[in-house]
N, C-alpha and C. Protein backbone atom coordinates (compact mmCIF):
# COMPACT_ATOMS: atom_id res chain seq x y z
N UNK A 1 0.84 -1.18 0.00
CA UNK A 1 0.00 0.00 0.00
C UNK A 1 0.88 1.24 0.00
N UNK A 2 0.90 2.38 -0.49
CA UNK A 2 1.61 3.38 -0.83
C UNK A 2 1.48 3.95 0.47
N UNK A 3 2.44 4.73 0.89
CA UNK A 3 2.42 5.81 2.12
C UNK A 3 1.90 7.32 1.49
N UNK A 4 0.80 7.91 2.01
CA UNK A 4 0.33 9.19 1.61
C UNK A 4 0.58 9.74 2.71
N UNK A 5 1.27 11.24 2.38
CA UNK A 5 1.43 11.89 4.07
C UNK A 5 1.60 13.39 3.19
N UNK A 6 1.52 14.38 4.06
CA UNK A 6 1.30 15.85 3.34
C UNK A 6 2.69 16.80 4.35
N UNK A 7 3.35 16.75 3.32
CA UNK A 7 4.59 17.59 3.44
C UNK A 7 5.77 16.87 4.18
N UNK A 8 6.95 17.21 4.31
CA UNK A 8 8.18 16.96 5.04
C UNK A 8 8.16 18.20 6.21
N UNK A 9 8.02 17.64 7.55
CA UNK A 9 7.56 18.34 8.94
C UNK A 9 9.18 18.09 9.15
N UNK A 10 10.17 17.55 8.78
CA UNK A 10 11.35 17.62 9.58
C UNK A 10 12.28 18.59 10.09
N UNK A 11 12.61 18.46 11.22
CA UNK A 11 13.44 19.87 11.33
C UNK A 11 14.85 19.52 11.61
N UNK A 12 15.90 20.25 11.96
CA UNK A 12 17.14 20.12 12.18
C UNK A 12 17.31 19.46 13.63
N UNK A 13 18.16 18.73 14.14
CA UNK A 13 18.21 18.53 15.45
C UNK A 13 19.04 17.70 15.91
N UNK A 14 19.95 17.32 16.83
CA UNK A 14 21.09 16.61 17.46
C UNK A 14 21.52 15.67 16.64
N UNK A 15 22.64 15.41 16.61
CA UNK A 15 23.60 14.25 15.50
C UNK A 15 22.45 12.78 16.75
N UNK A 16 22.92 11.97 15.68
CA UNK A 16 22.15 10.68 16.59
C UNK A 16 22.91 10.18 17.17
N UNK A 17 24.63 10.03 17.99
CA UNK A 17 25.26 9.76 18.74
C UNK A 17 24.44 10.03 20.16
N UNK A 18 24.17 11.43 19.93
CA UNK A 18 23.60 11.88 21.10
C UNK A 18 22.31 11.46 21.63
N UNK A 19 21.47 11.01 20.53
CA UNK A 19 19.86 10.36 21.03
C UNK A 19 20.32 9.03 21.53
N UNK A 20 21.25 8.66 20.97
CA UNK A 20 21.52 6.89 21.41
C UNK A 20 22.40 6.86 22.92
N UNK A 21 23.01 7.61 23.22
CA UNK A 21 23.55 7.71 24.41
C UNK A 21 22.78 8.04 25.67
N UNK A 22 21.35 8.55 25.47
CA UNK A 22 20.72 9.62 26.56
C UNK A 22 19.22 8.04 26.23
N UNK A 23 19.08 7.87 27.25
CA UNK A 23 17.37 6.88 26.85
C UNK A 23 16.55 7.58 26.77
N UNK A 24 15.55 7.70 25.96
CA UNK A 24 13.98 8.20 25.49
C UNK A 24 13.31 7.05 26.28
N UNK A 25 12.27 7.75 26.20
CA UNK A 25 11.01 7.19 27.24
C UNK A 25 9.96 6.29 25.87
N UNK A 26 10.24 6.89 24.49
CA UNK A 26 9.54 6.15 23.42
C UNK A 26 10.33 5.07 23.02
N UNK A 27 11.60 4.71 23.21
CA UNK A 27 12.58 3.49 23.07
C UNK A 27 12.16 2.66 24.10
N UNK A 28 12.22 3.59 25.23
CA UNK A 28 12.39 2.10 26.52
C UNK A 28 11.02 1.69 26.21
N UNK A 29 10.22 2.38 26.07
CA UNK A 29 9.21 1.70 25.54
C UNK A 29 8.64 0.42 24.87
N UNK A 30 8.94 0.78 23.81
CA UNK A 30 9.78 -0.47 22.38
C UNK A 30 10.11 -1.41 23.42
N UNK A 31 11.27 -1.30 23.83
CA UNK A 31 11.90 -2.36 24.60
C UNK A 31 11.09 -3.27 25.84
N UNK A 32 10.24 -2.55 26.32
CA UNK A 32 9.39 -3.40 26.89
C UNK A 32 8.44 -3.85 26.58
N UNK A 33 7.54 -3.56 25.03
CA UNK A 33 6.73 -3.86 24.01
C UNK A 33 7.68 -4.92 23.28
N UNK A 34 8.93 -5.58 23.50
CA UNK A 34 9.36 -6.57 22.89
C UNK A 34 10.02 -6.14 21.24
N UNK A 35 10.23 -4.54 21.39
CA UNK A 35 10.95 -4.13 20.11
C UNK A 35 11.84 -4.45 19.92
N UNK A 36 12.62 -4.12 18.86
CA UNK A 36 13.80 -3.75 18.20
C UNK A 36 14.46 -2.41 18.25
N UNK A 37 13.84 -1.28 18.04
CA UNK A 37 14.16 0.45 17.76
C UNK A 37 14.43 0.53 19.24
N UNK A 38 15.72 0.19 19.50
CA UNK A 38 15.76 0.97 20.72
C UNK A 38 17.50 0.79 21.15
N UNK A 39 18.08 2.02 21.98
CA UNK A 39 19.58 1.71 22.01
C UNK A 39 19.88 0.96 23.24
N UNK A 40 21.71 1.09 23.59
CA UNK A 40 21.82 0.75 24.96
C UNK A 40 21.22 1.27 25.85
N UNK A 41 21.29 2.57 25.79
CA UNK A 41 21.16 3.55 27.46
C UNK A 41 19.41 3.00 27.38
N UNK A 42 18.84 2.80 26.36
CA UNK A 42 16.97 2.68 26.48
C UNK A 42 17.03 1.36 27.17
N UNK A 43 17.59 0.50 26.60
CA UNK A 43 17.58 -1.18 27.67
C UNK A 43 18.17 -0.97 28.67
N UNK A 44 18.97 -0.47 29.38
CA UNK A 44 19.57 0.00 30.60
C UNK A 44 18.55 0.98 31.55
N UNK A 45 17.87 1.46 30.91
CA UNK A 45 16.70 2.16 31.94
C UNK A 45 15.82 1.26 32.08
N UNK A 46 15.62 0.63 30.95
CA UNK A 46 14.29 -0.29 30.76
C UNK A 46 14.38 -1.43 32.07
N UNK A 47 15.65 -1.60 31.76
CA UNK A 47 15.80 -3.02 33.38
C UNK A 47 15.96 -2.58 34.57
N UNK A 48 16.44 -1.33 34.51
CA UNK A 48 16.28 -0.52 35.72
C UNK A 48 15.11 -0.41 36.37
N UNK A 49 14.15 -0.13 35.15
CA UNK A 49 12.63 0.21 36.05
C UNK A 49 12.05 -1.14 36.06
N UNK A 50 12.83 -2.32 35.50
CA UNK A 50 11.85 -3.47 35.69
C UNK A 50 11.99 -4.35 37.06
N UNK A 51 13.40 -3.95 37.43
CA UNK A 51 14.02 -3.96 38.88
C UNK A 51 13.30 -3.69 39.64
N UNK A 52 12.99 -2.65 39.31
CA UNK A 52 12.09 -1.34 40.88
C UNK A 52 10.74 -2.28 40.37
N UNK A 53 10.03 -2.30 39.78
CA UNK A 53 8.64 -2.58 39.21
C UNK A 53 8.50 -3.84 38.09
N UNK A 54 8.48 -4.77 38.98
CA UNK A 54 8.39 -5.92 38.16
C UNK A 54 7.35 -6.20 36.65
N UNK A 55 6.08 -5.42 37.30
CA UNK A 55 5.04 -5.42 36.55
C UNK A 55 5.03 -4.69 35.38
N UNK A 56 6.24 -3.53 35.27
CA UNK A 56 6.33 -2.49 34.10
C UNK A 56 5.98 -3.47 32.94
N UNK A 57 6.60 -4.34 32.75
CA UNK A 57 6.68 -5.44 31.28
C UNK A 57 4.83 -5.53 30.80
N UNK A 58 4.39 -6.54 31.63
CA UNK A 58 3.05 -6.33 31.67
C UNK A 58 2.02 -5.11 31.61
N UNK A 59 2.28 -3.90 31.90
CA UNK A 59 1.55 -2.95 31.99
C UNK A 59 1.91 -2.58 30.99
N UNK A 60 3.02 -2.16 30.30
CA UNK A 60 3.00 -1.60 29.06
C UNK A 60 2.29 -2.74 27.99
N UNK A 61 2.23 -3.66 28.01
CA UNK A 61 1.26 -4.84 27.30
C UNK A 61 0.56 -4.68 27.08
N UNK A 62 -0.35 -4.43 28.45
CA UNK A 62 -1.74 -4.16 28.72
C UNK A 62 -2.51 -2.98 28.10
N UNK A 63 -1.32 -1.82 28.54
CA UNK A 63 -1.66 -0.25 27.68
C UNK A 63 -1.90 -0.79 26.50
N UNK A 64 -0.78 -1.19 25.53
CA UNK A 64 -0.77 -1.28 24.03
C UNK A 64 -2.34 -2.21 23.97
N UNK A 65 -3.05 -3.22 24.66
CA UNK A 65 -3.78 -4.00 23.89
C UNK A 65 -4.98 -3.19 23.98
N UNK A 66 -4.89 -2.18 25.06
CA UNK A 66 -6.11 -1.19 25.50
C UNK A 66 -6.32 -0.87 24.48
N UNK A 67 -5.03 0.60 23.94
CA UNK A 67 -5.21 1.19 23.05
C UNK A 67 -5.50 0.32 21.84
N UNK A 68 -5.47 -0.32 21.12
CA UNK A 68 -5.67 -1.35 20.11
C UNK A 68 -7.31 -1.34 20.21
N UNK A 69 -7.97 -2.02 21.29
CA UNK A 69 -9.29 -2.29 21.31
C UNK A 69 -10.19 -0.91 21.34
N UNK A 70 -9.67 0.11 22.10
CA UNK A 70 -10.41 1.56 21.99
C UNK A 70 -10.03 1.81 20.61
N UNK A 71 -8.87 1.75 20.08
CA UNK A 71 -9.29 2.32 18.35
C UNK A 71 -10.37 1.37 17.86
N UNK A 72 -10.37 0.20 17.93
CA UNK A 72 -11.34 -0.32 17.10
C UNK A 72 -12.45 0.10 17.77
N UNK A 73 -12.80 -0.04 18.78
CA UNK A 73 -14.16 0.69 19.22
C UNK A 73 -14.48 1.93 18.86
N UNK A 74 -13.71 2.59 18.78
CA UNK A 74 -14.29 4.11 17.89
C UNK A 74 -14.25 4.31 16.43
N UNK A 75 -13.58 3.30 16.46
CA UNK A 75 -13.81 3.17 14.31
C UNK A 75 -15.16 2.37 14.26
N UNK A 76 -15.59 0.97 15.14
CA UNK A 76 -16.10 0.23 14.62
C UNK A 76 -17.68 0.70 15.14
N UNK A 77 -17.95 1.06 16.48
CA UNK A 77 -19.06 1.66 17.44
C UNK A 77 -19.53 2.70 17.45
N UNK A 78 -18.52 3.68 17.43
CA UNK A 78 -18.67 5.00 17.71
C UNK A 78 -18.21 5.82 16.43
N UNK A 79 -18.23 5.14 15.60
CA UNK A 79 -17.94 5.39 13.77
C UNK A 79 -17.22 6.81 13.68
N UNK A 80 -15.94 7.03 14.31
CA UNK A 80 -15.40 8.17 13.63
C UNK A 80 -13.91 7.89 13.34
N UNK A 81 -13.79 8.38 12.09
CA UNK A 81 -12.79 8.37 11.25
C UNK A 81 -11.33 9.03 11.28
N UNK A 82 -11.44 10.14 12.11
CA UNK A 82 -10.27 10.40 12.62
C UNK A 82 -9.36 10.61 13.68
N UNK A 83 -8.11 10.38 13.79
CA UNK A 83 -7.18 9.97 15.14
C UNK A 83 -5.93 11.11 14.86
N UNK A 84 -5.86 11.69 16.09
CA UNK A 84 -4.95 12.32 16.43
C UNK A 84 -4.04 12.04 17.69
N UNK A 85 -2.98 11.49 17.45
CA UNK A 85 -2.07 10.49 18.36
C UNK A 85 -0.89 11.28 18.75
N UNK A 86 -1.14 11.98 19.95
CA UNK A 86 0.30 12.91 20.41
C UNK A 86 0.94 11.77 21.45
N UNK A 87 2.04 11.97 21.02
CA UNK A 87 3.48 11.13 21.67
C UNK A 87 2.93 8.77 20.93
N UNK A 88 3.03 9.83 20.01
CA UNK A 88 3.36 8.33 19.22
C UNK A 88 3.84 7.21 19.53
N UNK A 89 5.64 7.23 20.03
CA UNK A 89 6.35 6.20 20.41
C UNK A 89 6.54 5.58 18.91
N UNK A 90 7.63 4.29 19.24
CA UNK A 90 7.88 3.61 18.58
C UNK A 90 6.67 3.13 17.29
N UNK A 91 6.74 3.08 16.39
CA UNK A 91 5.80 1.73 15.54
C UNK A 91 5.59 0.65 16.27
N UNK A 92 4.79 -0.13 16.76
CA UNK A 92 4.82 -1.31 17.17
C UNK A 92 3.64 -1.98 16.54
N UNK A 93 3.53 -3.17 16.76
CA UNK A 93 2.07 -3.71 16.37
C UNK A 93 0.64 -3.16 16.70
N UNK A 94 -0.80 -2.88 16.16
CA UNK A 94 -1.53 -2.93 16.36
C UNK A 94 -1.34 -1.43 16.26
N UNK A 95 -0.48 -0.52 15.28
CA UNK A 95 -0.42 0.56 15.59
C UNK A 95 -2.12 1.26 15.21
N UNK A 96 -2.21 2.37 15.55
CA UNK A 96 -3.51 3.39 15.23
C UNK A 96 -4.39 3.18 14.04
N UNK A 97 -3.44 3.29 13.10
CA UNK A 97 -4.16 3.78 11.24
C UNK A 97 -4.08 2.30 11.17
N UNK A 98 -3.32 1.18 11.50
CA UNK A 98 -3.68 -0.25 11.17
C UNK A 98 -5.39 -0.87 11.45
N UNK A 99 -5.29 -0.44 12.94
CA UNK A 99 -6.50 -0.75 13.28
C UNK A 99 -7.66 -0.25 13.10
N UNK A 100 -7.71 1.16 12.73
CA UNK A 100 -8.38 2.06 12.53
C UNK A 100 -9.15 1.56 11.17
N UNK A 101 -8.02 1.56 9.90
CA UNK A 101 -7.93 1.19 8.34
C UNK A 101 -8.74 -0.02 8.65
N UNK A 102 -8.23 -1.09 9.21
CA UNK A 102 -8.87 -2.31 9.14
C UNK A 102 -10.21 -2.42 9.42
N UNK A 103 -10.96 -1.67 9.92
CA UNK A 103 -12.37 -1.06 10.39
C UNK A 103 -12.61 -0.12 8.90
N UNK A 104 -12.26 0.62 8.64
CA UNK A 104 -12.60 2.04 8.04
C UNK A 104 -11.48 2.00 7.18
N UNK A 105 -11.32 1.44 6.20
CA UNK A 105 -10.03 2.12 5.07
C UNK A 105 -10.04 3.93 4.86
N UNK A 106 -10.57 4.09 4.77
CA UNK A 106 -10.70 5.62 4.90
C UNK A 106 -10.17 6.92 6.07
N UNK A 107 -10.20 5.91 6.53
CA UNK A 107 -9.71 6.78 8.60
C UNK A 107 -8.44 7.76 7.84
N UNK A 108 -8.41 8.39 9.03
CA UNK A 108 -7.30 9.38 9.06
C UNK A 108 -6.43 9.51 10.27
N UNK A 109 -5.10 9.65 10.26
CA UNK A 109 -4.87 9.20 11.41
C UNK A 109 -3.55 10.48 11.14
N UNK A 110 -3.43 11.21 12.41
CA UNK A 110 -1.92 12.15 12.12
C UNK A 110 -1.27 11.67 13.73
N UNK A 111 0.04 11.15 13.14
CA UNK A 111 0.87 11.17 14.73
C UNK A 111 1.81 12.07 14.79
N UNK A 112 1.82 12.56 16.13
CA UNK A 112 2.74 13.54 16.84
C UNK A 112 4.08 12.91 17.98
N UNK A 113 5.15 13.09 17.39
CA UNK A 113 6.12 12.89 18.44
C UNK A 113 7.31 14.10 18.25
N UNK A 114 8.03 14.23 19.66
CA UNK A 114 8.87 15.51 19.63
C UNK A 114 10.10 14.64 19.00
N UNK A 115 10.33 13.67 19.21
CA UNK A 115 11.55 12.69 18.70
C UNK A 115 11.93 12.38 17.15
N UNK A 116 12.51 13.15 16.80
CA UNK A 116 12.76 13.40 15.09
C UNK A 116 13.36 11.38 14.61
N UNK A 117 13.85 11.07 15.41
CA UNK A 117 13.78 9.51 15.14
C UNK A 117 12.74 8.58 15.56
N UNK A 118 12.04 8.93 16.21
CA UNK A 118 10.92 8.15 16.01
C UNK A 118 9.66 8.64 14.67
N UNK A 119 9.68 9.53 14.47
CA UNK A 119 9.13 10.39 13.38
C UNK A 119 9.82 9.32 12.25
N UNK A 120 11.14 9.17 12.37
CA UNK A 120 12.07 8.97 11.31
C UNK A 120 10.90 7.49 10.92
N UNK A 121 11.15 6.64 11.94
CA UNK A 121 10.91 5.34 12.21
C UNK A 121 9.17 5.20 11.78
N UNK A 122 8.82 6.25 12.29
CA UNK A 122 7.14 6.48 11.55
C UNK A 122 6.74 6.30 10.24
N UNK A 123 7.58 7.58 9.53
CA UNK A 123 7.79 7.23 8.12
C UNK A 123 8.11 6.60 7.24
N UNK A 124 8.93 5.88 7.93
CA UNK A 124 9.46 4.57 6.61
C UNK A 124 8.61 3.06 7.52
N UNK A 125 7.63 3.00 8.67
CA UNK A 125 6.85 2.14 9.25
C UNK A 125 5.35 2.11 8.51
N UNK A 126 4.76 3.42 8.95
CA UNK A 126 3.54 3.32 9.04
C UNK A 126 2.77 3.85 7.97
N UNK A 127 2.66 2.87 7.15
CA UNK A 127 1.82 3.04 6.01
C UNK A 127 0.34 3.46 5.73
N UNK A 128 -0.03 3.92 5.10
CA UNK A 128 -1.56 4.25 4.98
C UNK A 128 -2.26 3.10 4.41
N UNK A 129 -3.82 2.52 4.31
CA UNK A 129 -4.45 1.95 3.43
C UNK A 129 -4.46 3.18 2.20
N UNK A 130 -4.56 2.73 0.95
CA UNK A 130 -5.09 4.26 -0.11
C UNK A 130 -5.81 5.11 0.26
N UNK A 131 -7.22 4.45 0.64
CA UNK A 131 -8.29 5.33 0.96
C UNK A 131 -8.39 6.31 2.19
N UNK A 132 -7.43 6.03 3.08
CA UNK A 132 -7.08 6.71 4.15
C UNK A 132 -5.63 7.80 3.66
N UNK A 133 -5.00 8.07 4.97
CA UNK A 133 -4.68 8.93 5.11
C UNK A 133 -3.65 8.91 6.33
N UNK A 134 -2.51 8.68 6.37
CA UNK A 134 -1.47 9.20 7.42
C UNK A 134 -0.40 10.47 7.09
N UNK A 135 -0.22 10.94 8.37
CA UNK A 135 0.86 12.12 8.33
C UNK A 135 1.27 12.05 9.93
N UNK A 136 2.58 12.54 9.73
CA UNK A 136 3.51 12.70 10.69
C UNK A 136 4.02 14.15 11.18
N UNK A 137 3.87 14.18 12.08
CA UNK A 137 4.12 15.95 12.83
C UNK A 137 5.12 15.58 14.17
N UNK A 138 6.07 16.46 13.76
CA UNK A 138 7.35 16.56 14.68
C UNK A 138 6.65 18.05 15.71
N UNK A 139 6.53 17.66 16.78
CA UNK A 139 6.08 18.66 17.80
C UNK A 139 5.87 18.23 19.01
N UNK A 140 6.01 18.94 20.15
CA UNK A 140 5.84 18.58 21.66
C UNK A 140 4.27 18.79 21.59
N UNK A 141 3.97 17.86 22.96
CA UNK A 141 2.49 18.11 23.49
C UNK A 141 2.09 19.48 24.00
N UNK A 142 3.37 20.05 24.78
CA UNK A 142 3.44 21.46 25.04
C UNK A 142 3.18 22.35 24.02
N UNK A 143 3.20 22.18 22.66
CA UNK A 143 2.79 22.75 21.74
C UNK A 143 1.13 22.73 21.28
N UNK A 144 -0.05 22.65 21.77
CA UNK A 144 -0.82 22.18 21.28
C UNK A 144 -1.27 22.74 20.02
N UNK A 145 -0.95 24.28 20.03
CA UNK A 145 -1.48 25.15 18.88
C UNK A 145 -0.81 24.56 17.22
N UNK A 146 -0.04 24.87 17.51
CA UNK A 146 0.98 23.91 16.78
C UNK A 146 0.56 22.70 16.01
N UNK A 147 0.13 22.14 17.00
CA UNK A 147 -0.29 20.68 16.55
C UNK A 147 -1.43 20.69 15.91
N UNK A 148 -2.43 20.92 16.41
CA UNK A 148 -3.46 21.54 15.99
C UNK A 148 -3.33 21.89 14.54
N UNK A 149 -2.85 23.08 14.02
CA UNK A 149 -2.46 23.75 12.70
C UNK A 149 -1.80 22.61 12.07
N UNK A 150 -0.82 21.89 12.50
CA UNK A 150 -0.16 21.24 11.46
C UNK A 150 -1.47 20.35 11.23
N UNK A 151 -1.80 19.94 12.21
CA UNK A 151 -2.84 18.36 11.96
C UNK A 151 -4.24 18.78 11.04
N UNK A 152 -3.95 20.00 10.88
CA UNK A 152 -5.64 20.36 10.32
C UNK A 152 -5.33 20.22 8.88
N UNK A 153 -4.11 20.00 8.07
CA UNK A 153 -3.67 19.81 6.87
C UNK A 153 -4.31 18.77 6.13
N UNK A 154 -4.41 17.42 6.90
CA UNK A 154 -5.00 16.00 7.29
C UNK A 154 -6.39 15.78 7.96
N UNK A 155 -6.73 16.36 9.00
CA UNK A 155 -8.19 16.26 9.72
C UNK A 155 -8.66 17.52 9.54
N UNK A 156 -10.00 17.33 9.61
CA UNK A 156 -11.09 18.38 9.36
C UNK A 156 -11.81 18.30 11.10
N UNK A 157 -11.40 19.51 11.72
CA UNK A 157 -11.93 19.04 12.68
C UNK A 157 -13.30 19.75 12.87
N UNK A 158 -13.81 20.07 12.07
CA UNK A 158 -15.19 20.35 11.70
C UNK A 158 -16.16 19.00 12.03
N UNK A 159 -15.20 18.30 11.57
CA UNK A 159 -16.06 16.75 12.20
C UNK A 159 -15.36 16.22 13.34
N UNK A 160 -15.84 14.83 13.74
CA UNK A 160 -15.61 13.99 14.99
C UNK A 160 -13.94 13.48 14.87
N UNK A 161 -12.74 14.30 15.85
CA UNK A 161 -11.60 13.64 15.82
C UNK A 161 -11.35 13.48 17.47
N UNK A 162 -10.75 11.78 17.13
CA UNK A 162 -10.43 11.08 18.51
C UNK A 162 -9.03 11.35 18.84
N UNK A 163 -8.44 12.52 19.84
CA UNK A 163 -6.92 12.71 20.38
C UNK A 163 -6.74 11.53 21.51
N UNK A 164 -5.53 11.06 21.05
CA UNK A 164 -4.87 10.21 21.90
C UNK A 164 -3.86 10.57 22.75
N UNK A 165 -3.67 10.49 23.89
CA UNK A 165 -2.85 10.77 24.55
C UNK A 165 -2.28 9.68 25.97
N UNK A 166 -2.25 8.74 24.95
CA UNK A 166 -1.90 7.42 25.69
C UNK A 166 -0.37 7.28 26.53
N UNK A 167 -0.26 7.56 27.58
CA UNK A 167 0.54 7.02 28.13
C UNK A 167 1.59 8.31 28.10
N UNK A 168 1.22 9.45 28.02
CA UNK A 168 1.95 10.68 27.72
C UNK A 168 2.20 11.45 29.03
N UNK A 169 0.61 11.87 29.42
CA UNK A 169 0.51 12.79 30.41
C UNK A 169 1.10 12.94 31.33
N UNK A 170 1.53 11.93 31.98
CA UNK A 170 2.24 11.61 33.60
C UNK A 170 3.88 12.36 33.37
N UNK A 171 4.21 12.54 31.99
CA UNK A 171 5.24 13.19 31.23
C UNK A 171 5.39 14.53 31.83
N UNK A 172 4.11 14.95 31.90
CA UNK A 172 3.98 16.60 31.80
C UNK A 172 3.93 16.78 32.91
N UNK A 173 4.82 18.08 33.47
CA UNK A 173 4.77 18.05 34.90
C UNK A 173 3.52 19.16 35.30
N UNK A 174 3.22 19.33 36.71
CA UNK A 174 2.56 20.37 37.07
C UNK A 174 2.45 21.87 36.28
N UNK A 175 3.76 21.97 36.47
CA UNK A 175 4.21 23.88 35.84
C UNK A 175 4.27 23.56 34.76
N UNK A 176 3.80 22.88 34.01
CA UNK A 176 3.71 22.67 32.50
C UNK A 176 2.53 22.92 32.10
N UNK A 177 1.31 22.60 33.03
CA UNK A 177 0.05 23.09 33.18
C UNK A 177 -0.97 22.15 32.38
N UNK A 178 -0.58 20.88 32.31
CA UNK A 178 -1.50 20.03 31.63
C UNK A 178 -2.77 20.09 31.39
N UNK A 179 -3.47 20.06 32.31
CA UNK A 179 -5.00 20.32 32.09
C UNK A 179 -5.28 21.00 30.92
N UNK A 180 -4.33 22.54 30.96
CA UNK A 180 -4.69 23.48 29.84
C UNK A 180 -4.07 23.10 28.77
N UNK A 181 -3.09 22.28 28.90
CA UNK A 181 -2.97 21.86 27.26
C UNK A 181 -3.93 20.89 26.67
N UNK A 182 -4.61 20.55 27.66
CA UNK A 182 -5.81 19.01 27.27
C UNK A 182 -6.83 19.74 26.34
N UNK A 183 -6.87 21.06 27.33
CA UNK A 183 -8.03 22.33 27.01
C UNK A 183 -8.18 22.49 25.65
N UNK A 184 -6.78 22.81 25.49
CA UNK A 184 -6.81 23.59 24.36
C UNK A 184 -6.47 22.92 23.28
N UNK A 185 -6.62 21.72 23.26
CA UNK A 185 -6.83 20.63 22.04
C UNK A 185 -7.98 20.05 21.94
N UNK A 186 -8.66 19.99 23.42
CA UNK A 186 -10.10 19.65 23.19
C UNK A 186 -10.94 20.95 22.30
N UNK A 187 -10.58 21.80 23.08
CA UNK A 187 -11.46 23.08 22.67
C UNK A 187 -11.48 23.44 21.08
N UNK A 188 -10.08 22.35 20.09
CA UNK A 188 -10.32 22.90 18.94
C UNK A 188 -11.48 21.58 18.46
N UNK A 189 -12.07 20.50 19.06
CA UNK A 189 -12.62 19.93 18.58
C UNK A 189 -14.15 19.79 18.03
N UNK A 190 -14.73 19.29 17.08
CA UNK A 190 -16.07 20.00 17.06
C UNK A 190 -17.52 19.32 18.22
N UNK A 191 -18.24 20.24 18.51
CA UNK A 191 -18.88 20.54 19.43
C UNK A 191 -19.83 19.33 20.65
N UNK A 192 -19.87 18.20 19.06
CA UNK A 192 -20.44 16.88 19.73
C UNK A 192 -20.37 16.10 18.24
N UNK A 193 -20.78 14.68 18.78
CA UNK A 193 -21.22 13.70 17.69
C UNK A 193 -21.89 14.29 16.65
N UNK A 194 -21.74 13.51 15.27
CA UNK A 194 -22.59 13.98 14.30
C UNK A 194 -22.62 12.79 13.80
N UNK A 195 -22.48 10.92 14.13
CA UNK A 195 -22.94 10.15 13.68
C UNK A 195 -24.36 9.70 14.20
């Protein structure tokens, strides 16, 4: 199936010596989702926290099969077609627009990560069905406006779009002011159901 995506969002940013030395929280990830995309320092945190918290392995499992079954429930139940996925993470199985597509060839799906290599890893991963629609946006959650604008290239949020924010939030600290960034991504959404 061809990859359709609207524009090159990439920006300039650290040689990759430096991402592979420092662990991301979207690698260790991977790594406890049973990936591949991920460096030393990411498996070195990853066993670290599996030390402290035996259960990490399992819970990140559990997240991924959640999210899996809520996309299909809102493609398949709650019939809406588009997904907006801030803090992406790795590609892994059962990603968004897979499950989504497999319900709805048509879906639309835009992911957001601040990690220009996982973006990387997006793009040459996550394919569209034809009739649908993926795109990739390099941006923090702290950005919502941002996101927003880029993602409206792809979604019409004139209609029903489902934001994901799986496993992100606990990211954001207090003085970062979460709530109001929730705000102000909900607030661009439209007003209620229209299926």
């Amino acid at each position: 199936m061809p990859r359709q995506q609207s524009g090159d969002n990439r920006t300039p940013g650290p040689p990759l010596a430096q991402y592979a030395s420092v662990a991301h929280v979207a690698r260790v990830y991977d790594y406890l989702l049973g990936g591949k995309d991920n460096f030393a320092a990411d498996r070195e945190a990853a066993e670290q926290a599996m030390l402290i918290n035996p259960s990490v392995v399992p819970t990140a499992r559990a997240n991924r099969a959640f999210l899996a079954r809520a996309i299909r429930y809102l493609t398949g139940e709650a019939g809406l077609r588009q997904f907006l996925d801030i803090g992406t993470g790795m590609p892994a199985s059962s990603n968004i627009h897979e499950v989504a597509q497999s319900v709805a060839p048509q879906a639309r799906v835009v992911y957001v990560d601040h990690d220009p290599i996982v973006l990387c890893h997006a793009r040459a991963l996550l394919i569209s069905a034809p009739e649908g629609r993926t795109d990739f946006i390099e941006a923090d959650l702290r950005q919502p406006l941002a996101i927003l604008s880029k993602a409206a290239r792809t979604l019409d949020f004139g209609r029903p779009v489902a934001i994901i924010l799986t496993a992100i939030l606990h990211l954001i600290q207090d003085d970062e002011e979460p709530y109001q960034l929730v705000r102000q991504l909900v607030g661009a959404l439209a007003p209620g159901p229209t299926w």
